[in-house]
N, C-alpha and C. Protein backbone atom coordinates (compact mmCIF):
# COMPACT_ATOMS: atom_id res chain seq x y z
N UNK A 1 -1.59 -5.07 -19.84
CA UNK A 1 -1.98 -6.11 -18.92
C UNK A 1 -3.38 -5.84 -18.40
N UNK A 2 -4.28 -7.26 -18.37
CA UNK A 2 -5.45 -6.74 -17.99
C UNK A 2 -5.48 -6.71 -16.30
N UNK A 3 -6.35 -5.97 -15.92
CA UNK A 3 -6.87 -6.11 -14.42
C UNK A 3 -7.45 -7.17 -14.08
N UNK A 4 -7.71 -7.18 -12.89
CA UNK A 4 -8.85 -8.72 -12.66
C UNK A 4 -9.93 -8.30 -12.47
N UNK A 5 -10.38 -7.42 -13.31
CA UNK A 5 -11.62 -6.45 -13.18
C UNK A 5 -11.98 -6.93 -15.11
N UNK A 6 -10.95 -7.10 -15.81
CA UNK A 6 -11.00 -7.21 -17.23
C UNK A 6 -11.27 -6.15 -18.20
N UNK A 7 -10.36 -4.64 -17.50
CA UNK A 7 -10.38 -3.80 -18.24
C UNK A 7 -8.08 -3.24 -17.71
N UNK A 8 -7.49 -2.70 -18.75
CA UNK A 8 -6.10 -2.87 -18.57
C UNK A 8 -6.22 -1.79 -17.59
N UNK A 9 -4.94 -1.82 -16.48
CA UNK A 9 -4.84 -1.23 -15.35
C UNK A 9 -5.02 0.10 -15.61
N UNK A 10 -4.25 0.83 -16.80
CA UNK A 10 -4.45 2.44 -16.88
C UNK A 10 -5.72 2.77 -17.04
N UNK A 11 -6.72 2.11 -17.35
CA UNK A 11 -7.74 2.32 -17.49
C UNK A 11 -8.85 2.89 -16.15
N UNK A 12 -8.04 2.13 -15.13
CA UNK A 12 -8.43 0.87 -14.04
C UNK A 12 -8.00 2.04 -13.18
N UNK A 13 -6.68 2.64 -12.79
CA UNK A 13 -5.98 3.14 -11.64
C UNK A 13 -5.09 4.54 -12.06
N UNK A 14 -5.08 4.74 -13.42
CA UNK A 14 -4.36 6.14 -14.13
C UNK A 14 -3.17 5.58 -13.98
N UNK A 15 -2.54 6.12 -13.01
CA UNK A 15 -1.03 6.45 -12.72
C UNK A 15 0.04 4.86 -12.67
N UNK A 16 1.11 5.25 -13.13
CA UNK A 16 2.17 4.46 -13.44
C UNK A 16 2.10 3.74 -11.75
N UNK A 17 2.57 4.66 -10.95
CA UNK A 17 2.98 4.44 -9.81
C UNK A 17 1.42 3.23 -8.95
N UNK A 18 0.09 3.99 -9.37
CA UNK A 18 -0.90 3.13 -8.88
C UNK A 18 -1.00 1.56 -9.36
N UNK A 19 -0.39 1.38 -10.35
CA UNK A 19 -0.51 0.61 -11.84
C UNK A 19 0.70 -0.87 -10.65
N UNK A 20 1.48 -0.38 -10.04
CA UNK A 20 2.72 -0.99 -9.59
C UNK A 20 1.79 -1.21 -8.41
N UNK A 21 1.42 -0.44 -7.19
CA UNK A 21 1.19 -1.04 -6.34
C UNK A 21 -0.33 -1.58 -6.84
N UNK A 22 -1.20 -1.96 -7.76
CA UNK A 22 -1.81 -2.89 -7.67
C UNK A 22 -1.25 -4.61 -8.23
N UNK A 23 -0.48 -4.14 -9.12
CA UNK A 23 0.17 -5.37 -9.54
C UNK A 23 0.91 -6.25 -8.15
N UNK A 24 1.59 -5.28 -7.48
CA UNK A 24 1.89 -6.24 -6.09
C UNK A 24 0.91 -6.80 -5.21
N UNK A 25 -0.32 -6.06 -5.09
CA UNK A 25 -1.34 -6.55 -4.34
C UNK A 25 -1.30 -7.71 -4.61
N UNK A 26 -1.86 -7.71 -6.16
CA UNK A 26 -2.08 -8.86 -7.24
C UNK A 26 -1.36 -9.93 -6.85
N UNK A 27 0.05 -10.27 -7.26
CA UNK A 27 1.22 -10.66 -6.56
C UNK A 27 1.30 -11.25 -5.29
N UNK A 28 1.23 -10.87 -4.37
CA UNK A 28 0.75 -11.31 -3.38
C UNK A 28 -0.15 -11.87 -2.46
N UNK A 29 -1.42 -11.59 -3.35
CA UNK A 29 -2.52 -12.58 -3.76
C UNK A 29 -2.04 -14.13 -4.26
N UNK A 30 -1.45 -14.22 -5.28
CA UNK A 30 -1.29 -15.44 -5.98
C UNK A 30 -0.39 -16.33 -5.06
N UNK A 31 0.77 -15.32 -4.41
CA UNK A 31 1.81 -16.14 -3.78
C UNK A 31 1.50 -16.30 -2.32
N UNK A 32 0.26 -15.51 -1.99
CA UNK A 32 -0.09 -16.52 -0.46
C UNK A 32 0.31 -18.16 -0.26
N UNK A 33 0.63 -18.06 0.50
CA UNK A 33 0.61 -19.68 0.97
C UNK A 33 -0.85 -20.10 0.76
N UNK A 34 -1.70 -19.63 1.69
CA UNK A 34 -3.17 -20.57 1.71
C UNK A 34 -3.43 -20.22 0.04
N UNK A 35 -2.94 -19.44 -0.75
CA UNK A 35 -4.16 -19.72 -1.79
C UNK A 35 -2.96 -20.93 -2.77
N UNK A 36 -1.76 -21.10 -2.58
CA UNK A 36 -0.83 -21.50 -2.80
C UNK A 36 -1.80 -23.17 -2.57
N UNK A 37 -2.03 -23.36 -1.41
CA UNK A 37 -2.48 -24.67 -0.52
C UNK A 37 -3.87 -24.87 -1.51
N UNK A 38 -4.89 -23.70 -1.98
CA UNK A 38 -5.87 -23.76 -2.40
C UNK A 38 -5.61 -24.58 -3.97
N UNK A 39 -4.68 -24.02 -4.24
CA UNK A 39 -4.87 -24.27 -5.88
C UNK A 39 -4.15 -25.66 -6.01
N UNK A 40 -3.36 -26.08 -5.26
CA UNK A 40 -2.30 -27.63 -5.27
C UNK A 40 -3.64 -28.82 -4.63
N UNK A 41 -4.56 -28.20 -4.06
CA UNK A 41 -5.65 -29.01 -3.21
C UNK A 41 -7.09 -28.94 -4.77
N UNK A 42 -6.94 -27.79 -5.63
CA UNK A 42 -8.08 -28.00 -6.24
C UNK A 42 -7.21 -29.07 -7.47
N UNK A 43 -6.16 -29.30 -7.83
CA UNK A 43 -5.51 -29.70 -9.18
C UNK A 43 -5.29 -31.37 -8.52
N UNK A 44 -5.84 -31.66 -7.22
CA UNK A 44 -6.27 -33.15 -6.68
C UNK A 44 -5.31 -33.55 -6.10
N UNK A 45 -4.20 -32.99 -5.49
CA UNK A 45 -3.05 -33.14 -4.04
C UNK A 45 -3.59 -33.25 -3.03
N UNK A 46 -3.00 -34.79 -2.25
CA UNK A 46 -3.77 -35.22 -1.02
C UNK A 46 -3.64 -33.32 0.06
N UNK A 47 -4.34 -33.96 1.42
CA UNK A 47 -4.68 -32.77 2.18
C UNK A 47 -2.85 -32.61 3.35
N UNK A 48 -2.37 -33.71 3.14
CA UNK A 48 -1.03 -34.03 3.77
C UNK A 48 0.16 -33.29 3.03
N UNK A 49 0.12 -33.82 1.53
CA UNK A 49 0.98 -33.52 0.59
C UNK A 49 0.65 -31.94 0.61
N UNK A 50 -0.11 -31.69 0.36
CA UNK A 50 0.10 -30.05 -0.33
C UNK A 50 0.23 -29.10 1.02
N UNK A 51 -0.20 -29.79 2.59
CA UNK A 51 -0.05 -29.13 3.89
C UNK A 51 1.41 -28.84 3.98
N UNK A 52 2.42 -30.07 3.70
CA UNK A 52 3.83 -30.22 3.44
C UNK A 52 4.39 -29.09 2.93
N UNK A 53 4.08 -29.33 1.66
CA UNK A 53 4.78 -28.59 0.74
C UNK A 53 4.73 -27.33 1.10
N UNK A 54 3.37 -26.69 1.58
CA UNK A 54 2.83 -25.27 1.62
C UNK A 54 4.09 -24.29 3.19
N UNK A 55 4.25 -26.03 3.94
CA UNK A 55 4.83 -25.09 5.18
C UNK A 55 6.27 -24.86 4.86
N UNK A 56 6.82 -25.49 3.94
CA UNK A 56 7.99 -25.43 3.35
C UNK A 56 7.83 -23.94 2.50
N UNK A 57 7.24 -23.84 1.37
CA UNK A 57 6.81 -22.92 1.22
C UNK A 57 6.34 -21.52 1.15
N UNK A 58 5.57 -21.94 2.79
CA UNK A 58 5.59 -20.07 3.82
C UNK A 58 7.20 -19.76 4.22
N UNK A 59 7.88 -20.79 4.46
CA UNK A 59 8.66 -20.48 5.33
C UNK A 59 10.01 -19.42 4.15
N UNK A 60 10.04 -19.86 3.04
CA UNK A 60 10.78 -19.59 2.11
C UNK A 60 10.02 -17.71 2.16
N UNK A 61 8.84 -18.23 1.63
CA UNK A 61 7.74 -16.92 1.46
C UNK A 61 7.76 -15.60 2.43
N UNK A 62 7.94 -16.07 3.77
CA UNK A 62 8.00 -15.26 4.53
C UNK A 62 9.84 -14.72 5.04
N UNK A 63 10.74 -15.39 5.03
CA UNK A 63 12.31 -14.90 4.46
C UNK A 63 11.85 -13.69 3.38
N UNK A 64 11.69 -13.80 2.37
CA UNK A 64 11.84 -13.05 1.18
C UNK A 64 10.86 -11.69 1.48
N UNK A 65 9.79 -12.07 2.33
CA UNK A 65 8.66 -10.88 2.21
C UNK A 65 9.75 -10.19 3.83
């Protein structure tokens, strides 16, 4: 798997264990709500619709975290 650096994580961080907690960083990056809100707002979802969806969303997001 590559990094978001565009070289693969062992390369990137050595260790198995480092390799995991960057992938969650990662992870948790993507599944923010606001960037969640970012990417449904760049693919042309009114500013209402994707506000909606997003608080529905956190709320699920933040249970699980």
């Amino acid at each position: 798997m590559q990094s978001p650096y565009g070289m693969p994580f062992d390369e990137v961080l050595g260790s198995k264990k480092n390799q995991e907690e960057a992938m969650k960083e990662i992870l948790r990056h993507y599944f923010n709500p606001l960037h969640v809100y970012c990417r449904l707002k760049s693919c042309g979802m009114s500013n209402t619709t994707a506000r909606n969806l997003c608080e529905i969303y956190e709320r699920l997001y933040s249970r699980i975290l």
